[in-house]
Protein backbone atom coordinates (compact mmCIF):
# COMPACT_ATOMS: atom_id res chain seq x y z
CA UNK A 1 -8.13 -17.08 0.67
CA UNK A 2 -7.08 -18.57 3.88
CA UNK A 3 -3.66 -19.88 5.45
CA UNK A 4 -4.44 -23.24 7.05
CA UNK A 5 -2.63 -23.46 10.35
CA UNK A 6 -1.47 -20.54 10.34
CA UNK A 7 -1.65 -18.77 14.12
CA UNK A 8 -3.25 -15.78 12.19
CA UNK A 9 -6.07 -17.77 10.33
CA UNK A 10 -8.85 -17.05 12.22
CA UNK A 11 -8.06 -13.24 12.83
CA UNK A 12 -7.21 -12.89 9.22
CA UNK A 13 -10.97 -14.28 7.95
CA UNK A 14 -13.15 -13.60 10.79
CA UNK A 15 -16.36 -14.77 11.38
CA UNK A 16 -16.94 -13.66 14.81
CA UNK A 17 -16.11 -9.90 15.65
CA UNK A 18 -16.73 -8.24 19.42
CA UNK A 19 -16.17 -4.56 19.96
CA UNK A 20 -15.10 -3.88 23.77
CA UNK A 21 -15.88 -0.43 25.02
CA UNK A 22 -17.38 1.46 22.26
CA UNK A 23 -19.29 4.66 23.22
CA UNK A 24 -21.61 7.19 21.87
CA UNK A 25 -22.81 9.44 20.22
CA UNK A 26 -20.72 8.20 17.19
CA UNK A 27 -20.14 4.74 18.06
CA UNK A 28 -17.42 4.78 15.94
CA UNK A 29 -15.81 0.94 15.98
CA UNK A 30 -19.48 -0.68 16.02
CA UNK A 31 -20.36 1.84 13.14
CA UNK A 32 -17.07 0.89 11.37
CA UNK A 33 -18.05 -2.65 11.64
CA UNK A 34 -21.54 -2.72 10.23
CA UNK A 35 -21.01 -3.81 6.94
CA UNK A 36 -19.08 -7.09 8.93
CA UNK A 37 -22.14 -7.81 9.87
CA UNK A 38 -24.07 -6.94 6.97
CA UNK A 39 -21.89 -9.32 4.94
CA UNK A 40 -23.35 -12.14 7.49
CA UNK A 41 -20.65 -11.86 9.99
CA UNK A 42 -21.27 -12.15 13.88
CA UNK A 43 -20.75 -8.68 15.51
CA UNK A 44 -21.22 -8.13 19.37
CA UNK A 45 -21.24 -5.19 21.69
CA UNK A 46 -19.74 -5.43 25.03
CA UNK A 47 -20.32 -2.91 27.01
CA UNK A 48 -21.14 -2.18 31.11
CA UNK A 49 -22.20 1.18 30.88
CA UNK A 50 -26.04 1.41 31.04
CA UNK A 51 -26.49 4.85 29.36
CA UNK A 52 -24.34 3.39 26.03
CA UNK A 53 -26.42 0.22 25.82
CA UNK A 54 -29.69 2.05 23.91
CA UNK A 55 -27.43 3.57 21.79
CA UNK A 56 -25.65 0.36 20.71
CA UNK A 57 -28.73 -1.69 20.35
CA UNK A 58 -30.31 0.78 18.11
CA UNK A 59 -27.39 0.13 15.73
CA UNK A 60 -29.06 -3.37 16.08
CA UNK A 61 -26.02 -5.22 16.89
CA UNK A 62 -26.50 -7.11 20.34
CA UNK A 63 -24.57 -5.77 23.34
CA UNK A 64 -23.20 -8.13 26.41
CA UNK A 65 -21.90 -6.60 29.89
CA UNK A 66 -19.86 -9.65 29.86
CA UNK A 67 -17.73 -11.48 27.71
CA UNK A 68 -18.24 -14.49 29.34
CA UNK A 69 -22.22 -14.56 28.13
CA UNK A 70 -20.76 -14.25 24.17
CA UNK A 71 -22.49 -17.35 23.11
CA UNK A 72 -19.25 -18.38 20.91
CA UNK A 73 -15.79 -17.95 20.21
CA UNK A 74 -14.68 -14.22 19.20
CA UNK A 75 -12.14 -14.53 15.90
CA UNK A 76 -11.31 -11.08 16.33
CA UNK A 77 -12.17 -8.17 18.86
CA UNK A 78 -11.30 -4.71 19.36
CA UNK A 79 -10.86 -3.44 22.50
CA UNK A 80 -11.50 0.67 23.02
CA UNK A 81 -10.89 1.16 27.20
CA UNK A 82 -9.23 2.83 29.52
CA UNK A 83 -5.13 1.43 29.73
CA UNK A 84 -5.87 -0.03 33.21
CA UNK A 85 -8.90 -2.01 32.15
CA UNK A 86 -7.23 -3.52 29.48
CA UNK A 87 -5.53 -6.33 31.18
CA UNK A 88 -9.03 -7.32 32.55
CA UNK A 89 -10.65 -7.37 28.95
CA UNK A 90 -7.68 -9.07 27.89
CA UNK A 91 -8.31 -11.96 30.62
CA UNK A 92 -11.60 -12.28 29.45
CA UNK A 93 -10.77 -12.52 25.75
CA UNK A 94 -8.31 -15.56 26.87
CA UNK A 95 -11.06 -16.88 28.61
CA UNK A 96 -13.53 -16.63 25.60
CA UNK A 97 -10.70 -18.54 23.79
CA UNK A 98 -10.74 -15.60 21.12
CA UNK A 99 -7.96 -15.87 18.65
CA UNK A 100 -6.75 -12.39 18.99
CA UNK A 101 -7.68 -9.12 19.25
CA UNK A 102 -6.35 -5.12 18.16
CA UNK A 103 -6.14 -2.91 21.22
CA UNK A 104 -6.81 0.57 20.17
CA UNK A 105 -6.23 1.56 23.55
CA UNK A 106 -2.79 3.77 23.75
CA UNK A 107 -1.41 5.31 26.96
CA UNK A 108 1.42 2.24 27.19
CA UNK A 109 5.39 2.23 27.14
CA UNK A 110 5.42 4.75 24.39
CA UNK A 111 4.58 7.56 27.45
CA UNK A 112 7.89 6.79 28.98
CA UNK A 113 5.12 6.84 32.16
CA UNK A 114 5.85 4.53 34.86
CA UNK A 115 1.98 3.20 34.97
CA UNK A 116 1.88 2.47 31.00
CA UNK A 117 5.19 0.73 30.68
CA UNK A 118 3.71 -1.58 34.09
CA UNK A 119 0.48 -2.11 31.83
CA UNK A 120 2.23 -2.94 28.43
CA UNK A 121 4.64 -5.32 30.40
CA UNK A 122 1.49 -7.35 31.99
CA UNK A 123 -0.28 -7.17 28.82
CA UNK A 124 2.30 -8.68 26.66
CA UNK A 125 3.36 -11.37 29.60
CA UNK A 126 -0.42 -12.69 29.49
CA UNK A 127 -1.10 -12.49 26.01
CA UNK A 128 2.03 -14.95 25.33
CA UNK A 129 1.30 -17.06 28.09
CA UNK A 130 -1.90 -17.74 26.20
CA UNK A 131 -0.35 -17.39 22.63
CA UNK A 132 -2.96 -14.79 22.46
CA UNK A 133 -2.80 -12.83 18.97
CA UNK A 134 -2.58 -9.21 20.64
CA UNK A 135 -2.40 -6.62 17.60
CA UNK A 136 -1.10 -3.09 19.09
CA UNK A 137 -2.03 -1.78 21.46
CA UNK A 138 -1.68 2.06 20.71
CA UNK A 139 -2.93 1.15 17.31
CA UNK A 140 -6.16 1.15 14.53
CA UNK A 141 -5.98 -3.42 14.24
CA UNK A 142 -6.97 -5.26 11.60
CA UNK A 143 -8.47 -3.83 8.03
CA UNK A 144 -10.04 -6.92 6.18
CA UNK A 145 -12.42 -5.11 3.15
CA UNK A 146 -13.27 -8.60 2.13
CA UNK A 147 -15.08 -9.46 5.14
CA UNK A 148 -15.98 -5.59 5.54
CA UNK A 149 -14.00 -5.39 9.01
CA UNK A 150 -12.92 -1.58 9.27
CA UNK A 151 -10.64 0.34 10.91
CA UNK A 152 -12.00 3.51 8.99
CA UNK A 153 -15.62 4.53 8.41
CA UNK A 154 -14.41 5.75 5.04
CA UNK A 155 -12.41 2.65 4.17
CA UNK A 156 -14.34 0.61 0.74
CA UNK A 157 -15.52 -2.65 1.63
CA UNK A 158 -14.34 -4.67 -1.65
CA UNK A 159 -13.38 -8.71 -3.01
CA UNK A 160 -10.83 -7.63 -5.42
CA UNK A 161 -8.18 -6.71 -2.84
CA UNK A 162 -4.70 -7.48 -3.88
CA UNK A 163 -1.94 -5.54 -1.51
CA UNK A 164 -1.23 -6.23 1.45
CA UNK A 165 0.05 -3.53 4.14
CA UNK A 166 1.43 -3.61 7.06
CA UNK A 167 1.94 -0.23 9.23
CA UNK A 168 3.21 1.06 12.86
CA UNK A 169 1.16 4.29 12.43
CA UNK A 170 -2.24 4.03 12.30
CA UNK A 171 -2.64 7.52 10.14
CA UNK A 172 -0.62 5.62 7.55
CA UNK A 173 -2.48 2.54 7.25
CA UNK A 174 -5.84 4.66 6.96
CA UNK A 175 -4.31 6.99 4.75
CA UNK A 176 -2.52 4.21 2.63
CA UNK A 177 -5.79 2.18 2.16
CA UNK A 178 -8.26 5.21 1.13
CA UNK A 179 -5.15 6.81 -1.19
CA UNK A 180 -4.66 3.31 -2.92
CA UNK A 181 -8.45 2.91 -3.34
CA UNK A 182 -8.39 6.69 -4.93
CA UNK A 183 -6.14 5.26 -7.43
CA UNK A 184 -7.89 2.12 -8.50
CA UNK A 185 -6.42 -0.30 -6.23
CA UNK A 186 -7.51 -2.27 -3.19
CA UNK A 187 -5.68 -3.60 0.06
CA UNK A 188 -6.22 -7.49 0.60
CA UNK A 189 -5.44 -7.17 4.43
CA UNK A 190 -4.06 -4.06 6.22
CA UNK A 191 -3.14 -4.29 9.63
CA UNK A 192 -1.86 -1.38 11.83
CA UNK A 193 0.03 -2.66 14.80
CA UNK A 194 1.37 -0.09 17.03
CA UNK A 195 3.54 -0.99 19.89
CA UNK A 196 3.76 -4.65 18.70
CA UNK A 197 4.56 -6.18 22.15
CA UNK A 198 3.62 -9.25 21.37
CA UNK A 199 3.13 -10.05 17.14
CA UNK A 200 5.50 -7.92 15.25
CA UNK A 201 5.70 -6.73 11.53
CA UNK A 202 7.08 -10.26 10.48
CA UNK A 203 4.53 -12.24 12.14
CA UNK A 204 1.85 -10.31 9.62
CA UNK A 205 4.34 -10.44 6.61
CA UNK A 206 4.90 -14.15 7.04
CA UNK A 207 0.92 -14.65 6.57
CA UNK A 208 1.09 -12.15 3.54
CA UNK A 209 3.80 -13.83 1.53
CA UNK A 210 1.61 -17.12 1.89
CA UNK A 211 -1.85 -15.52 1.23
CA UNK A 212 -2.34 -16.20 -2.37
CA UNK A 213 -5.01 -12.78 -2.66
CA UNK A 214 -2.18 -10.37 -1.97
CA UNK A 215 0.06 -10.33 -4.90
CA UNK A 216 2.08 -7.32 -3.41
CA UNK A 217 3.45 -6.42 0.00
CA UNK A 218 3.70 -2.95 1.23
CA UNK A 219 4.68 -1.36 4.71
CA UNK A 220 5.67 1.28 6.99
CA UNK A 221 7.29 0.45 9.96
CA UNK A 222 9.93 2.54 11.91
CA UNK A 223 11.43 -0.36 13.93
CA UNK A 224 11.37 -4.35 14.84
CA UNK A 225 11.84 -6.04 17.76
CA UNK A 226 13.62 -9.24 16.13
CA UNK A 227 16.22 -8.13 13.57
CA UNK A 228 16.86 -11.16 12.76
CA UNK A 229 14.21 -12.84 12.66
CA UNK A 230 12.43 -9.91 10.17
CA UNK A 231 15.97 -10.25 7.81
CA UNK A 232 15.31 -14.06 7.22
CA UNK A 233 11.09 -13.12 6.66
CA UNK A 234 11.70 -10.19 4.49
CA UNK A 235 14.04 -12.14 2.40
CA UNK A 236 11.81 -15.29 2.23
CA UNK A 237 8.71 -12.98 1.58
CA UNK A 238 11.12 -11.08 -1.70
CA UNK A 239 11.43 -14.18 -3.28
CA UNK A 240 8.14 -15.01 -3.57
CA UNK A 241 6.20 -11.49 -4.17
CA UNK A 242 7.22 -7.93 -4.31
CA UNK A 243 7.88 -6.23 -1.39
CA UNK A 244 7.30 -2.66 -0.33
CA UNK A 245 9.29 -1.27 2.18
CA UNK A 246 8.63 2.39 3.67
CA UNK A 247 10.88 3.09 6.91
CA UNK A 248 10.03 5.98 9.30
CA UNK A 249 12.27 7.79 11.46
CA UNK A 250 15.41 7.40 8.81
CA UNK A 251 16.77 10.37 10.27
CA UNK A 252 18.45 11.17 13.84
CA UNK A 253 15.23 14.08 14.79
CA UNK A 254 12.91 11.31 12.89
CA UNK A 255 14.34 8.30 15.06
CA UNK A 256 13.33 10.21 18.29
CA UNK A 257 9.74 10.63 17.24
CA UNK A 258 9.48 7.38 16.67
CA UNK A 259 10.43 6.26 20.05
CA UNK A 260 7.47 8.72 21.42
CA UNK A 261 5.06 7.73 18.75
CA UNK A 262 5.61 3.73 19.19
CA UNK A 263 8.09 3.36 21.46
CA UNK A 264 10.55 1.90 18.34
CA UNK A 265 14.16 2.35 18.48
CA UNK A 266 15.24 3.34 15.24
CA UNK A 267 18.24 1.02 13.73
CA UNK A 268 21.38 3.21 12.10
CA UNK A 269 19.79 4.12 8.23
CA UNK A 270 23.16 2.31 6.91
CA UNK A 271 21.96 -1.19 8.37
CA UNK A 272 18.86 -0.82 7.40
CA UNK A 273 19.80 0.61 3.67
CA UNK A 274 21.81 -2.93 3.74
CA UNK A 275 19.51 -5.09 4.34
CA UNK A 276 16.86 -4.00 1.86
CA UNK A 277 19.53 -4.61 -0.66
CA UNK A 278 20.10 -8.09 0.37
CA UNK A 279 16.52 -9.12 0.88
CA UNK A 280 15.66 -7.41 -2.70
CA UNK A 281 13.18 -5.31 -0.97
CA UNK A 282 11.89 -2.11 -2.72
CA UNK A 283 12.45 1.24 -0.93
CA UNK A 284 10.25 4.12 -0.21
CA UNK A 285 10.68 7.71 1.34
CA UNK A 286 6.69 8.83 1.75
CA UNK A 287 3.37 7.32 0.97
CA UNK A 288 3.04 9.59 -2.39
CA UNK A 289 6.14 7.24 -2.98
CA UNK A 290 4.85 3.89 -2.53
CA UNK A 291 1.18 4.49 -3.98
CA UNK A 292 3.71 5.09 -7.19
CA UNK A 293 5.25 1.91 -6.77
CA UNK A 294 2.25 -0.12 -6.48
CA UNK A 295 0.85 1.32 -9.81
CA UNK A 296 3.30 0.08 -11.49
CA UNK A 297 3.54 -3.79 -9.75
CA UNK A 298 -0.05 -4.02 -10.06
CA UNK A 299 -0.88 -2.05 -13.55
CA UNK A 300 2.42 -2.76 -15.60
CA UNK A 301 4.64 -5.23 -16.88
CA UNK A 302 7.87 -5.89 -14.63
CA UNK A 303 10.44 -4.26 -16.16
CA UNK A 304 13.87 -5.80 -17.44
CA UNK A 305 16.18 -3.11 -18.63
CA UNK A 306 16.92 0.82 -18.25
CA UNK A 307 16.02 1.91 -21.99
CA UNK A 308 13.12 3.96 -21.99
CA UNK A 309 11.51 5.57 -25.09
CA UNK A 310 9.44 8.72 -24.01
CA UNK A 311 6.75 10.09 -26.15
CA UNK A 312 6.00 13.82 -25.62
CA UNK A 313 3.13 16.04 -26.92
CA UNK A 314 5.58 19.10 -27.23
CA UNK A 315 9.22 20.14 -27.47
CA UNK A 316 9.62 21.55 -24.12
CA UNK A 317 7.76 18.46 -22.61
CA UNK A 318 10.26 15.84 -24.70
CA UNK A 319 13.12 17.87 -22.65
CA UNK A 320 11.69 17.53 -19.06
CA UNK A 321 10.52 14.08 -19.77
CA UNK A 322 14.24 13.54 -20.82
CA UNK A 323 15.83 15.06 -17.86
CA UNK A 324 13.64 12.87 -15.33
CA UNK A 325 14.23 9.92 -16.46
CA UNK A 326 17.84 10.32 -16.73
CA UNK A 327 18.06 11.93 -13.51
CA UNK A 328 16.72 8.69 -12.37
CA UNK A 329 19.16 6.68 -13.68
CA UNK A 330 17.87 5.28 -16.92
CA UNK A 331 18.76 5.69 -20.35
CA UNK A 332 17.10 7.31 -23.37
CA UNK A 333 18.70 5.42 -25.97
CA UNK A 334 18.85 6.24 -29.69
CA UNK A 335 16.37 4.05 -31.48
CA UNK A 336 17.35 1.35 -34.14
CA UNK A 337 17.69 2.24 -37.91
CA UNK A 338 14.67 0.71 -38.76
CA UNK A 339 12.44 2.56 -36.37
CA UNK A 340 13.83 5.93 -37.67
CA UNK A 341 13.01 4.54 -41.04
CA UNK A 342 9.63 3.70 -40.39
CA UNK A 343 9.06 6.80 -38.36
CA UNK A 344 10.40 8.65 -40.81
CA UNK A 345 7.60 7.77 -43.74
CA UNK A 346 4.77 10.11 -41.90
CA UNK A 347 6.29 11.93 -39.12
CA UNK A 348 5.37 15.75 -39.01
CA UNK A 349 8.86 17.47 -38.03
CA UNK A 350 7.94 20.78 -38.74
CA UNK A 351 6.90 21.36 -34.87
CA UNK A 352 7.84 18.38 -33.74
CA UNK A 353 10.62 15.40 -33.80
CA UNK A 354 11.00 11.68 -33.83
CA UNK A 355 13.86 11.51 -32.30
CA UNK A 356 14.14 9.52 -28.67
CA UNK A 357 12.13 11.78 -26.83
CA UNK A 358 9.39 12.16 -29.17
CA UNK A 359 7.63 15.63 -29.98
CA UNK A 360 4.41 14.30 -31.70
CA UNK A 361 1.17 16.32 -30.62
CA UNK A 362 1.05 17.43 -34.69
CA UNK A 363 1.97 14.21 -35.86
CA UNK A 364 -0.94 12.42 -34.16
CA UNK A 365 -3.17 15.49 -34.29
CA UNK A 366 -6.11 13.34 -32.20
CA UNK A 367 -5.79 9.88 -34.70
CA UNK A 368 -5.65 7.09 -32.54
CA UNK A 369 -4.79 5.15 -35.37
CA UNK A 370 -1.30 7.04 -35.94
CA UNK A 371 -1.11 6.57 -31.88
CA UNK A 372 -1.36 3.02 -32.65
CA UNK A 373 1.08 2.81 -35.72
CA UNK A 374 3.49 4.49 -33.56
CA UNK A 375 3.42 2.90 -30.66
CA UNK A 376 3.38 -0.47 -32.68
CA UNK A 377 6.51 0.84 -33.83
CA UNK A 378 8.71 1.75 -30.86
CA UNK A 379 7.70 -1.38 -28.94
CA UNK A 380 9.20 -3.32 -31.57
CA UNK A 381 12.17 -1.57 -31.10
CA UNK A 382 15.20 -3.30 -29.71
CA UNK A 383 16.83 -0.90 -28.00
CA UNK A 384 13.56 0.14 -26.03
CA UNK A 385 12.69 -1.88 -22.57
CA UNK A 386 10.42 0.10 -21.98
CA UNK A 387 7.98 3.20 -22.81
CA UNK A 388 6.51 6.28 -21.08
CA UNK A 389 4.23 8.56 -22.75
CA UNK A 390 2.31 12.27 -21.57
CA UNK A 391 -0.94 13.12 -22.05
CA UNK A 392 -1.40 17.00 -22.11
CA UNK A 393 -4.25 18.43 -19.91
CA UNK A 394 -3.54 22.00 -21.02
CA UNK A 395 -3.83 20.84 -24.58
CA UNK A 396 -6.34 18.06 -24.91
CA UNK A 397 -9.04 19.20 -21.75
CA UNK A 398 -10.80 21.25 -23.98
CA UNK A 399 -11.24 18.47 -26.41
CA UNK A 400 -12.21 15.74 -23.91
CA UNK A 401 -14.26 18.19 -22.58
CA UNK A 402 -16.18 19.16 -25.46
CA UNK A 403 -16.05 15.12 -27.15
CA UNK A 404 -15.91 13.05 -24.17
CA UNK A 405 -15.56 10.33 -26.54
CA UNK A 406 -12.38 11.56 -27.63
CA UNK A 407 -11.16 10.75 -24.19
CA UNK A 408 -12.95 7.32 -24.52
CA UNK A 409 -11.17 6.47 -27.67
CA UNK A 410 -7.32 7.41 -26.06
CA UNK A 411 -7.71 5.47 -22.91
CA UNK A 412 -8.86 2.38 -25.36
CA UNK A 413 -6.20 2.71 -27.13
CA UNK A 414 -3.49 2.99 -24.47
CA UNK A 415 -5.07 -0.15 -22.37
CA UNK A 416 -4.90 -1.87 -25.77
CA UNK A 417 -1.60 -1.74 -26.44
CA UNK A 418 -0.48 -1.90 -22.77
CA UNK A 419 -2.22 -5.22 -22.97
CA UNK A 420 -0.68 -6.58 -25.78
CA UNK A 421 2.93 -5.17 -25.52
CA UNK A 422 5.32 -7.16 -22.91
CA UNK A 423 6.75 -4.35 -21.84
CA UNK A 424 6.07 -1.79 -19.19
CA UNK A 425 4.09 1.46 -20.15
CA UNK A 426 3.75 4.22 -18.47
CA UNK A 427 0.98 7.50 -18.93
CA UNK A 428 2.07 10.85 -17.31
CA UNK A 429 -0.94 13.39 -17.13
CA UNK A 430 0.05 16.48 -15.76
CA UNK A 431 -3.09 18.33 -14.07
CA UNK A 432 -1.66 21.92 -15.28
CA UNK A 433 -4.83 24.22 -14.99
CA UNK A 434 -6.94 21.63 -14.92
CA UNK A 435 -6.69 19.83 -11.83
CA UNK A 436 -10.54 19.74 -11.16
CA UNK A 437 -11.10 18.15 -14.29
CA UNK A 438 -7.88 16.17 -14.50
CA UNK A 439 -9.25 14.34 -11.11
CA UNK A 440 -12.71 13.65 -12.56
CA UNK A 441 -11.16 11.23 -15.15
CA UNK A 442 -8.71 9.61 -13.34
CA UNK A 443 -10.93 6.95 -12.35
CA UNK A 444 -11.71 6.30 -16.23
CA UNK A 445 -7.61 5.24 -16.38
CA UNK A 446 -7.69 3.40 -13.36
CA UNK A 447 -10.74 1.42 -14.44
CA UNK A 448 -8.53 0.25 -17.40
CA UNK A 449 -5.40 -0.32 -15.27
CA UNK A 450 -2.95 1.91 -16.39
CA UNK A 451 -0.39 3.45 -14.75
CA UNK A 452 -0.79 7.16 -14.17
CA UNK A 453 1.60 9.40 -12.45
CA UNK A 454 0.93 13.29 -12.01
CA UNK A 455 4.54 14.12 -13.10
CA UNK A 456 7.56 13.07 -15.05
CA UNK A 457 9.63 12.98 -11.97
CA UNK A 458 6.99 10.68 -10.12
CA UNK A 459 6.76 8.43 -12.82
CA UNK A 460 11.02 8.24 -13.63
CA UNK A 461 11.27 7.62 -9.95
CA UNK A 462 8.54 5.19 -9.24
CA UNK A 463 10.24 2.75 -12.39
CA UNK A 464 13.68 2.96 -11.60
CA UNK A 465 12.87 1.69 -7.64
CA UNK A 466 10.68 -0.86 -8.68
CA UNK A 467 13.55 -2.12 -11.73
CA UNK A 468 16.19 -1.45 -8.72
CA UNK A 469 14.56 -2.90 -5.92
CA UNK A 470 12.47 -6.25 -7.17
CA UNK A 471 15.51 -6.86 -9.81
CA UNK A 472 18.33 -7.53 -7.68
CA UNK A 473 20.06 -10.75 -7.04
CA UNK A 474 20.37 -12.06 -3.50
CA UNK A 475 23.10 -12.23 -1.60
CA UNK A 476 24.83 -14.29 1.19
CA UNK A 477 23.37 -13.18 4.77
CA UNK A 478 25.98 -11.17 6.34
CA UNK A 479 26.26 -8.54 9.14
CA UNK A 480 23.44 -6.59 8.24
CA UNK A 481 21.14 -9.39 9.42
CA UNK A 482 22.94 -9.45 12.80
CA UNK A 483 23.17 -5.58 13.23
CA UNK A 484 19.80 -4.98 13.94
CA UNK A 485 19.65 -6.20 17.20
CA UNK A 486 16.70 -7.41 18.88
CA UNK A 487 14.63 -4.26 20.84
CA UNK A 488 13.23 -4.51 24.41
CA UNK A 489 9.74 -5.26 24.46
């Protein structure tokens, strides 16, 4: 859905794309772009080099030498050329009266190079003279699945979209979208902005927190050039949807890389700790990290308290369980009388336990209906906020394998009572020696929305951010806001 009158509209829902510069034998923007224009969207060539042109045409998308003969208004372009033919194509794109454009096109300040800090200067001094929407440059642009605009030849073209990301690094932004699609879910808009000399992470996360198809916010971004102006943004965007926040260069070697890579400087790791806390932003280290995260916003209930009751298949699986979560910071609480009482009338204890962890692979034995009575049973318990329960690949493969069904019938039963139960649930399926297999039927849990984490530490972690980050109650703006102080362009 759109943002009326916002400066990003038109970018943001194309229905005009040009690609400036592309060249064979892979053609790989125009390629990227096909199913834009297979969706119904407008998609132009230009290009001046005669020997490309047959090559583009037999793509059948229509090439111009000019920009000026573009019969129409370009929503969106992106611009593949040499650094010191960019601030011609970027002339011509004003002239077009295109709304904005992603230059892929690196080479810029990030060099340190005399030449490509003289081209980023003139290219950011035009582009706001015009109010030009300049995405990058020394970046992949703009992701939009809906439309089937692609920064990625690999990247799914799909409606159901519901993150948004935002990323300086255009490996992570590719990366992030096919990972997240891997696991079930789709980005709503992605865009990977480089340098940003001219829109910066909160222009994009302003449009976000008012775009009512992304439910959840996720970036990477190792610096900003209005401190600010990104504290007030990040707040405003907290309040109204979760928002993921993964920071490069946290360390002293990792702030110097950036500065190379984007040509960010890195603020101190203390200011920038301190003002995710304020804006109740949510915290990640690495994109294994935030793809965790963004299970559980999109596949589980919001949780509302530390108590977790964890259900293991086996005695030495209810202890690990036990130690990651507590490691984590939550509790594994004793469960109320009654729940022990109940439990108590056809629990098998001789292998097994129901204390808080559970041990219950021989209480169940495969019966989705004792499944059922027991989880019916601890999610009535007071003292439990929540629930996280493993699914055993080295014990139950063989069985799925053999009665597929069998496999049919658990995941039914877990997405029923993940539905019905208002609080969050978790499923942990180790691969063990089964990782082949293990990744075959991942889709099958993903297709019913629930949560699945590879370990007990991934999972543990993954709910205590999202309970720490999302949770916490704002406070007043103080020095952290003014610390970061506003980079050089």
């Amino acid at each position: 859905m759109a943002v009326p009158g916002h400066k990003l509209d038109r970018m943001f829902n194309p229905e005009v794309v040009a690609v400036v510069g592309d060249k064979g034998p892979g053609y790989m923007w125009l390629r990227n772009n096909l199913p834009f224009k297979e969706k119904g969207g407008r998609l132009y060539s230009v290009q001046l080099d005669e020997k490309e042109i047959p090559g583009i045409e037999a793509l059948g998308i229509q090439n111009f030498k000019s920009m000026a003969d573009i019969p129409e208004p370009i929503d969106y372009a992106l611009v593949a050329v040499p650094r010191q033919v960019s601030p011609y194509v970027l002339k011509d794109l004003i002239a077009n009266k295109a709304n904005g454009a992603g230059f892929f096109t690196s080479g810029f300040a990030e060099t340190g190079e005399e030449l490509g800090v003289k081209l980023q200067t003139q290219l950011t001094e035009m582009a706001r003279e015009a109010s030009f929407n300049l995405v990058g440059p020394n970046c992949m642009g703009l992701y939009l699945p809906k439309v089937g605009v692609r920064f990625n030849a690999d990247a799914p073209v799909a409606d159901d979209g519901k993150i948004g990301f935002l990323s300086q690094s255009g490996t992570h932004g590719i990366m992030f979208s096919l990972v997240s699609a891997a696991n079930g879910m789709h980005v709503s808009r992605c865009a990977s902005f480089g340098n940003a000399v001219v829109l910066d992470v909160s222009d994009y996360l302003e449009y976000l927190m008012l775009d009512d198809e992304t439910e959840v916010i996720g970036m990477y971004v190792e610096g900003v050039k209005n401190g600010r102006r990104f504290f007030e943004t990040l707040r405003e965007a907290c309040k109204r949807k979760p928002v993921i926040v993964w920071k490069g260069g946290q360390t002293e070697a990792g702030a110097r890389a950036t500065m190379s890579h984007t040509g960010s400087l890195a603020a101190p790791q203390a200011v920038w700790d301190g003002m995710m806390r304020q804006c109740g932003a949510i915290t990640t280290n690495n994109l294994d990290e935030t793809i965790d995260v963004m299970k559980l916003l999109l596949n589980a209930k919001r949780p509302t308290g530390t108590g977790m009751a964890l259900l293991a298949q086996t005695g030495g699986q209810s202890v690990s369980i036990t130690d990651a979560f507590s490691k984590a910071g939550l509790r594994v609480p004793r469960f109320s009388d009654g729940t022990y009482t109940e439990l108590g009338e056809f629990f098998n204890i001789v292998g097994g336990s129901f204390q808080n962890p559970l041990d219950m692979a021989g209480t169940i034995q495969g019966s989705m209906d004792t499944l059922d009575r027991i989880l019916r049973i601890l999610d009535a318990d007071p003292n439990v906020d929540a629930m996280a329960m493993e699914l055993s690949a080295m014990f139950a493969a063989r069985q799925w394998k053999g009665k597929p069904e069998t496999l049919d019938k658990t995941i039914e039963e877990i997405a029923l009572h993940k539905e019905r139960s208002k609080k969050p649930f978790l499923v942990i399926l180790h691969p063990a020696h089964e990782a082949e297999y293990v990744a075959s039927i991942q889709p099958k849990f993903h297709a019913a929305n629930i949560p699945l984490f590879q370990s007990f530490e991934r999972a543990a972690a993954a709910f205590a951010r999202v309970l720490g980050g999302g949770g916490r109650a704002r406070t007043r703006t103080g020095v952290v806001g003014l610390a970061l102080e506003t980079q050089p362009r």
